[in-house]
N, C-alpha and C. Protein backbone atom coordinates (compact mmCIF):
# COMPACT_ATOMS: atom_id res chain seq x y z
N UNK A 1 -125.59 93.09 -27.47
CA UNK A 1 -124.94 91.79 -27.50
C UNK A 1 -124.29 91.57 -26.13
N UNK A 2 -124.99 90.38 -25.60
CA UNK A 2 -124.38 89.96 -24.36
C UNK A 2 -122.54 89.51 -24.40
N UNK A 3 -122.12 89.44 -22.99
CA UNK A 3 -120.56 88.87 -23.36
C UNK A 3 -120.63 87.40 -24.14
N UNK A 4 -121.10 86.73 -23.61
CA UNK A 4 -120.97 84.95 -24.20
C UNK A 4 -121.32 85.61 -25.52
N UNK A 5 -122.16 86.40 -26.40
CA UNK A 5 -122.73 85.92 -27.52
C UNK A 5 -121.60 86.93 -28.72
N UNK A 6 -120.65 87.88 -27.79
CA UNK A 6 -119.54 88.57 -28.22
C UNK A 6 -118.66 87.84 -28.68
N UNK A 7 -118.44 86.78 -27.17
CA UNK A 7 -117.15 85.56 -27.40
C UNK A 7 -117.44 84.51 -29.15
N UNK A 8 -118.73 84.31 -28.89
CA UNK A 8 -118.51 83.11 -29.82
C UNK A 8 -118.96 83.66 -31.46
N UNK A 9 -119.15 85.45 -31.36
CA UNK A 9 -118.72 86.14 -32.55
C UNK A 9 -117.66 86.34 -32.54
N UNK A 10 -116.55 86.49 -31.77
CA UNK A 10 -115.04 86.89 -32.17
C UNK A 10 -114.41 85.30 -32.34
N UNK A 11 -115.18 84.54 -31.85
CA UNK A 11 -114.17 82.57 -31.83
C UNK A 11 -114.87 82.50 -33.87
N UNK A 12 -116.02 82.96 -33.99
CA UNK A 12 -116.92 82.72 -35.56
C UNK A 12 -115.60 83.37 -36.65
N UNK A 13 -115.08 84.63 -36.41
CA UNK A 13 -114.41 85.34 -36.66
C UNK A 13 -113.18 85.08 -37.38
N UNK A 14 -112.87 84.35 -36.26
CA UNK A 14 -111.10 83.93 -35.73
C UNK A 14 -111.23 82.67 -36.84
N UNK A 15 -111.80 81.68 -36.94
CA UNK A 15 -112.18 80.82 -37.38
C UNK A 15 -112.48 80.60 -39.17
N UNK A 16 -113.34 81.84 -39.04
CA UNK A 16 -113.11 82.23 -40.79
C UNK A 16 -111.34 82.96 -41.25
N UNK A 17 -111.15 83.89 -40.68
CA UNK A 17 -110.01 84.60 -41.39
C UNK A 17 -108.50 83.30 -41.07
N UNK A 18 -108.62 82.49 -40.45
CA UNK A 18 -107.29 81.62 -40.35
C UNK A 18 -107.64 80.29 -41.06
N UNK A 19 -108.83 80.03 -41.47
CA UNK A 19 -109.23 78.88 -42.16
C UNK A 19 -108.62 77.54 -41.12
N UNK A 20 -108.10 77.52 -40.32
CA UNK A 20 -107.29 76.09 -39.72
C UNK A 20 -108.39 75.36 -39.21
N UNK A 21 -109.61 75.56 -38.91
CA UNK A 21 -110.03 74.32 -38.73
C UNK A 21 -111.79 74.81 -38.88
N UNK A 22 -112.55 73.71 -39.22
CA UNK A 22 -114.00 74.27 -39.60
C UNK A 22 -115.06 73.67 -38.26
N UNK A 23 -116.03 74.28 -38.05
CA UNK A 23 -116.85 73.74 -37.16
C UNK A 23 -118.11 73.16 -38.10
N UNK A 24 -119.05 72.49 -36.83
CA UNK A 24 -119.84 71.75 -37.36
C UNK A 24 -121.05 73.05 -37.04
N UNK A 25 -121.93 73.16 -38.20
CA UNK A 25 -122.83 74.37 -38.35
C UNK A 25 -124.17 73.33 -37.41
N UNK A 26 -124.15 72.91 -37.41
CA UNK A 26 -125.85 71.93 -36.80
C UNK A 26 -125.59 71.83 -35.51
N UNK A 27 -124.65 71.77 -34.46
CA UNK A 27 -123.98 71.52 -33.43
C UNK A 27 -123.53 72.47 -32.74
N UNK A 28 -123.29 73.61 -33.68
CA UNK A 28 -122.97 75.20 -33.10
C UNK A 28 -121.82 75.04 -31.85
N UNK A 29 -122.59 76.77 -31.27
CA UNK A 29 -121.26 76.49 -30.17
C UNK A 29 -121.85 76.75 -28.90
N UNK A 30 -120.75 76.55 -27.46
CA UNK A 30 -121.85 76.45 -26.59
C UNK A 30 -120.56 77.50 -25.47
N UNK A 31 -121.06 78.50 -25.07
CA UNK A 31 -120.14 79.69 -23.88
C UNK A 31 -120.60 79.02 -22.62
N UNK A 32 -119.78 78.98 -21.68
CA UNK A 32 -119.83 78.32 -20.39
C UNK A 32 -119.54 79.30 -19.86
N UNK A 33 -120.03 79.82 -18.37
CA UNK A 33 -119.64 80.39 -17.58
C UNK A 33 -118.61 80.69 -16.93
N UNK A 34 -118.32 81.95 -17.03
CA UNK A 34 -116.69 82.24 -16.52
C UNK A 34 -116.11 81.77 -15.36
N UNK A 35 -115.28 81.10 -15.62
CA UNK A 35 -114.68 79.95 -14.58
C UNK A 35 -113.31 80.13 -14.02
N UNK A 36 -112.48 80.04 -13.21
CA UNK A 36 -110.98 79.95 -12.87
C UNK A 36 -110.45 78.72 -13.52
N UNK A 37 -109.61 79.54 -14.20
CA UNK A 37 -108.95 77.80 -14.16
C UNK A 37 -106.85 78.07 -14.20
N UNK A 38 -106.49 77.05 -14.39
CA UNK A 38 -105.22 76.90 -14.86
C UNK A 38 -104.75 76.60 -16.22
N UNK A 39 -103.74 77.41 -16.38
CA UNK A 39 -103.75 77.49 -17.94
C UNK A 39 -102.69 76.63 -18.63
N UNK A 40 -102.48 76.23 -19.17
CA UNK A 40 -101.78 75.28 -19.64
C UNK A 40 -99.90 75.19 -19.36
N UNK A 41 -99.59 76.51 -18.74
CA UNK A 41 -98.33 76.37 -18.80
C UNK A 41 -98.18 75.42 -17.48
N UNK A 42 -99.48 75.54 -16.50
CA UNK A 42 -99.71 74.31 -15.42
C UNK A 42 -99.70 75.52 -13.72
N UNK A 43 -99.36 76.99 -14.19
CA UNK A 43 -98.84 77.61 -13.03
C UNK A 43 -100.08 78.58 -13.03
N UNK A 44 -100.51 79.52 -13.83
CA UNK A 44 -100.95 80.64 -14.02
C UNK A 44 -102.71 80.51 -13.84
N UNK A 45 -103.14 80.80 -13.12
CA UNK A 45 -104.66 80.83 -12.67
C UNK A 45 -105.15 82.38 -13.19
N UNK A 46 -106.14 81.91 -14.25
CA UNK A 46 -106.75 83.17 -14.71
C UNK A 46 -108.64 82.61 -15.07
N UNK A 47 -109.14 84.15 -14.79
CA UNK A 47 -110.64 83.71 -14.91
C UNK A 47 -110.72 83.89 -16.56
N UNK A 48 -111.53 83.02 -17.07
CA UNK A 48 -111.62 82.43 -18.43
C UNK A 48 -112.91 82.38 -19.07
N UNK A 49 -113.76 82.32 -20.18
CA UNK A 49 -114.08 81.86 -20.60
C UNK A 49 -114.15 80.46 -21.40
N UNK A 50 -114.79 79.44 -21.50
CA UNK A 50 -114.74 78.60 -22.61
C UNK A 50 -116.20 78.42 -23.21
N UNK A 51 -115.60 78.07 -24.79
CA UNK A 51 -116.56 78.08 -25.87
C UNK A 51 -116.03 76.58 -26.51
N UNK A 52 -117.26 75.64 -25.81
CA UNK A 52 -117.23 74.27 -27.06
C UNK A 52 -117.66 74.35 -28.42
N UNK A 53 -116.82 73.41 -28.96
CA UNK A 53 -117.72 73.58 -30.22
C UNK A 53 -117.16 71.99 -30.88
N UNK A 54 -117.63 71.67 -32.01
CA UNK A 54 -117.29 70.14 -33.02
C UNK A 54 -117.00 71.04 -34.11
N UNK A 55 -115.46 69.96 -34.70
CA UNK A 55 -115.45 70.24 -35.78
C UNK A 55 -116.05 69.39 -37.00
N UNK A 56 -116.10 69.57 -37.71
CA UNK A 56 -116.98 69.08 -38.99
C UNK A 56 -116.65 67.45 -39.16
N UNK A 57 -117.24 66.91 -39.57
CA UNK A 57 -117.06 65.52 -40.14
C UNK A 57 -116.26 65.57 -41.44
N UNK A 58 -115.61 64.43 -41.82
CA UNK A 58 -114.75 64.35 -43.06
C UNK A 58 -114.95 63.08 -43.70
N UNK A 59 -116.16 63.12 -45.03
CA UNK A 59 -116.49 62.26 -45.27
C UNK A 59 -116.16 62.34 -46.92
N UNK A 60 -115.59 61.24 -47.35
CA UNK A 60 -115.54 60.72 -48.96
C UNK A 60 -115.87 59.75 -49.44
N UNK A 61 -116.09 59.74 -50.68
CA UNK A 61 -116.91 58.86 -51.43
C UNK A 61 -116.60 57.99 -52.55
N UNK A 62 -116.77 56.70 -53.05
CA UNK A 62 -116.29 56.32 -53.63
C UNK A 62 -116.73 56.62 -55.00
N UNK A 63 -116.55 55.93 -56.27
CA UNK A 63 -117.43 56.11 -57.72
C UNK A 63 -118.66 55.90 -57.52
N UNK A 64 -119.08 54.72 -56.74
CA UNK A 64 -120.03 54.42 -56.61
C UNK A 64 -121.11 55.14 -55.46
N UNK A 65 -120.40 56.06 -54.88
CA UNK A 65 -121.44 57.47 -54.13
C UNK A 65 -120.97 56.34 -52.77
N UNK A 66 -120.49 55.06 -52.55
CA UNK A 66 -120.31 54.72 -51.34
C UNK A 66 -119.08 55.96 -50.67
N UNK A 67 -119.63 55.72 -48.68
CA UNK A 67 -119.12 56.22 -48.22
C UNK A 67 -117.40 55.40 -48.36
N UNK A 68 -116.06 55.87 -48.47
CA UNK A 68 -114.99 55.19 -48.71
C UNK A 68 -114.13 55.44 -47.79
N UNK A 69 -114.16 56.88 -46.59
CA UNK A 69 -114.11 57.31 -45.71
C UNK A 69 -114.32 57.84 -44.93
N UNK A 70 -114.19 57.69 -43.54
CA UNK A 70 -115.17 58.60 -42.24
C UNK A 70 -114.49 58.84 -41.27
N UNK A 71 -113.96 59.89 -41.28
CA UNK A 71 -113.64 60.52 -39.25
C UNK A 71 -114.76 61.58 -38.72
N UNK A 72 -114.71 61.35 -38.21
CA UNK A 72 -115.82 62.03 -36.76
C UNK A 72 -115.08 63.14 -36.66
N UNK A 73 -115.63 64.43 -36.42
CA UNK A 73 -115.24 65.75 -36.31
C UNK A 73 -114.78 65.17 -34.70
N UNK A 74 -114.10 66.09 -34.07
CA UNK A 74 -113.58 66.29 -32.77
C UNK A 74 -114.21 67.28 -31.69
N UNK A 75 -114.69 67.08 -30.89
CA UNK A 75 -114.72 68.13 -29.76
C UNK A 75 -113.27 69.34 -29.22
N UNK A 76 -114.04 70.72 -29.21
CA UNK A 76 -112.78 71.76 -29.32
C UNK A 76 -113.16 72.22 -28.08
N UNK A 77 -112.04 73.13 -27.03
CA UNK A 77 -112.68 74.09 -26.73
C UNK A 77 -111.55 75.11 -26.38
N UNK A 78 -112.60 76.15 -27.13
CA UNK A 78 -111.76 77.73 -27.02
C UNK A 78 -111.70 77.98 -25.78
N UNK A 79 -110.67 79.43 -25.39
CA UNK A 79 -110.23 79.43 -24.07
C UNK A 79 -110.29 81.18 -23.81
N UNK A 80 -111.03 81.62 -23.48
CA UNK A 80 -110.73 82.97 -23.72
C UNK A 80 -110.90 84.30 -22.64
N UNK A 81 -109.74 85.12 -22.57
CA UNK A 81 -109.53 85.72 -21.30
C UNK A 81 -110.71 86.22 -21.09
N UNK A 82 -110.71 86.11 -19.69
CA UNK A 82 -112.39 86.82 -19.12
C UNK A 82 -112.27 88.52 -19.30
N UNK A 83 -111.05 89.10 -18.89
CA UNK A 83 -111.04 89.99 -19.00
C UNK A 83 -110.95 91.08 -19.96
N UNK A 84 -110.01 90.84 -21.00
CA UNK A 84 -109.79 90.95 -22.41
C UNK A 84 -111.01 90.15 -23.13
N UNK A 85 -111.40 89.40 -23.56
CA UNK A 85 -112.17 88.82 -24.44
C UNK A 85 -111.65 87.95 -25.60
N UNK A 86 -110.22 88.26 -25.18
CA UNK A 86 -109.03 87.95 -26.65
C UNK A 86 -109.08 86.37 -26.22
N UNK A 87 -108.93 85.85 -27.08
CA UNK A 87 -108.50 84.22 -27.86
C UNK A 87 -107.41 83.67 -27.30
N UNK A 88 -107.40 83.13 -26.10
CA UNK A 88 -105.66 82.83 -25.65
C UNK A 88 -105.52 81.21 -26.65
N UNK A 89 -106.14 80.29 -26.70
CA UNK A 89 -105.57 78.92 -27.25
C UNK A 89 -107.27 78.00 -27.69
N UNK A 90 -106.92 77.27 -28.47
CA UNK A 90 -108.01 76.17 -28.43
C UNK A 90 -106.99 74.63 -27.96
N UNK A 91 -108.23 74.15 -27.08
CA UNK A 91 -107.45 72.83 -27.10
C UNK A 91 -108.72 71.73 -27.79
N UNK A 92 -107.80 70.87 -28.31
CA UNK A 92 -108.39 69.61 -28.85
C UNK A 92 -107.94 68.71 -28.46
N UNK A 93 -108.64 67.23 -28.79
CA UNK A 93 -107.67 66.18 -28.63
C UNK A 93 -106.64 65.89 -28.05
N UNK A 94 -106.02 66.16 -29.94
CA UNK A 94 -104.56 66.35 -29.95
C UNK A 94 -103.72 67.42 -29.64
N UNK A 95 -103.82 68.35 -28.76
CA UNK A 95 -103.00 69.46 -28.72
C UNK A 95 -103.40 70.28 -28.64
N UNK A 96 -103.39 71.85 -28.99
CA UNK A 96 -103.66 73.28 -28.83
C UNK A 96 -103.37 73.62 -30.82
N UNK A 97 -104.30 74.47 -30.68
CA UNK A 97 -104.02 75.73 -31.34
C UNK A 97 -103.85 76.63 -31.20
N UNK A 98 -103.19 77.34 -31.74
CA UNK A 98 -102.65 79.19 -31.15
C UNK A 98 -103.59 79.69 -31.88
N UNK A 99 -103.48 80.97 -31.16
CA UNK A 99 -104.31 82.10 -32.21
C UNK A 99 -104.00 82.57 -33.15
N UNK A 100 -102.32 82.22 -33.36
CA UNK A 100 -101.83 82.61 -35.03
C UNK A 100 -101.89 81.73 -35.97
N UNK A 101 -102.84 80.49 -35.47
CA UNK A 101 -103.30 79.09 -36.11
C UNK A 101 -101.94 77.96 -36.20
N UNK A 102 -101.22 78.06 -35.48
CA UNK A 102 -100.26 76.69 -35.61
C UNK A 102 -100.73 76.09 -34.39
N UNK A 103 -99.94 74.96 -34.91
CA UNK A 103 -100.63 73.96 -33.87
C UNK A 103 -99.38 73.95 -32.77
């Protein structure tokens, strides 16, 4: 098992045992090449991984099998030390997730 295909078994992982948010299975996930970047506290430059991924669609239905509601899953992306391999944050959208799953 290559590194990228390690990362987005330990992000598969992380993802089942905290339940906080589901991905989209048809859309999968996608490891980008280890990159520099800056990390969110705005100071700290570390080489990184990231892993995109979508989360699921959220669709309900009325009596009549009509659709009654629809949001569009979101674009994620995990963030993960190049060196360690460990899970530092996901960002979305709206905000971050930790790795102890709060937002």
């Amino acid at each position: 098992m290559n590194t990228k295909e390690e990362i987005i078994e330990n992000l598969k992982i992380w993802l089942r045992k905290t339940n906080v948010i589901s991905y989209d299975k048809d859309i999968g996930f996608r490891c980008w090449d280890k990159e520099l970047e800056t990390l969110r506290d705005g100071k700290t430059e570390k080489e990184v991984y990231v892993v995109s991924f979508k989360t699921e669609d959220y669709i309900t239905y009325d009596k009549k099998g009509e659709i009654d509601m629809f949001i569009e899953g979101m674009y994620c992306f995990a963030v993960f030390d190049a060196e360690t391999l460990n899970l530092l944050y996901i960002k979305k959208k709206i905000g971050y997730i930790e790795v102890d799953g709060s937002y």
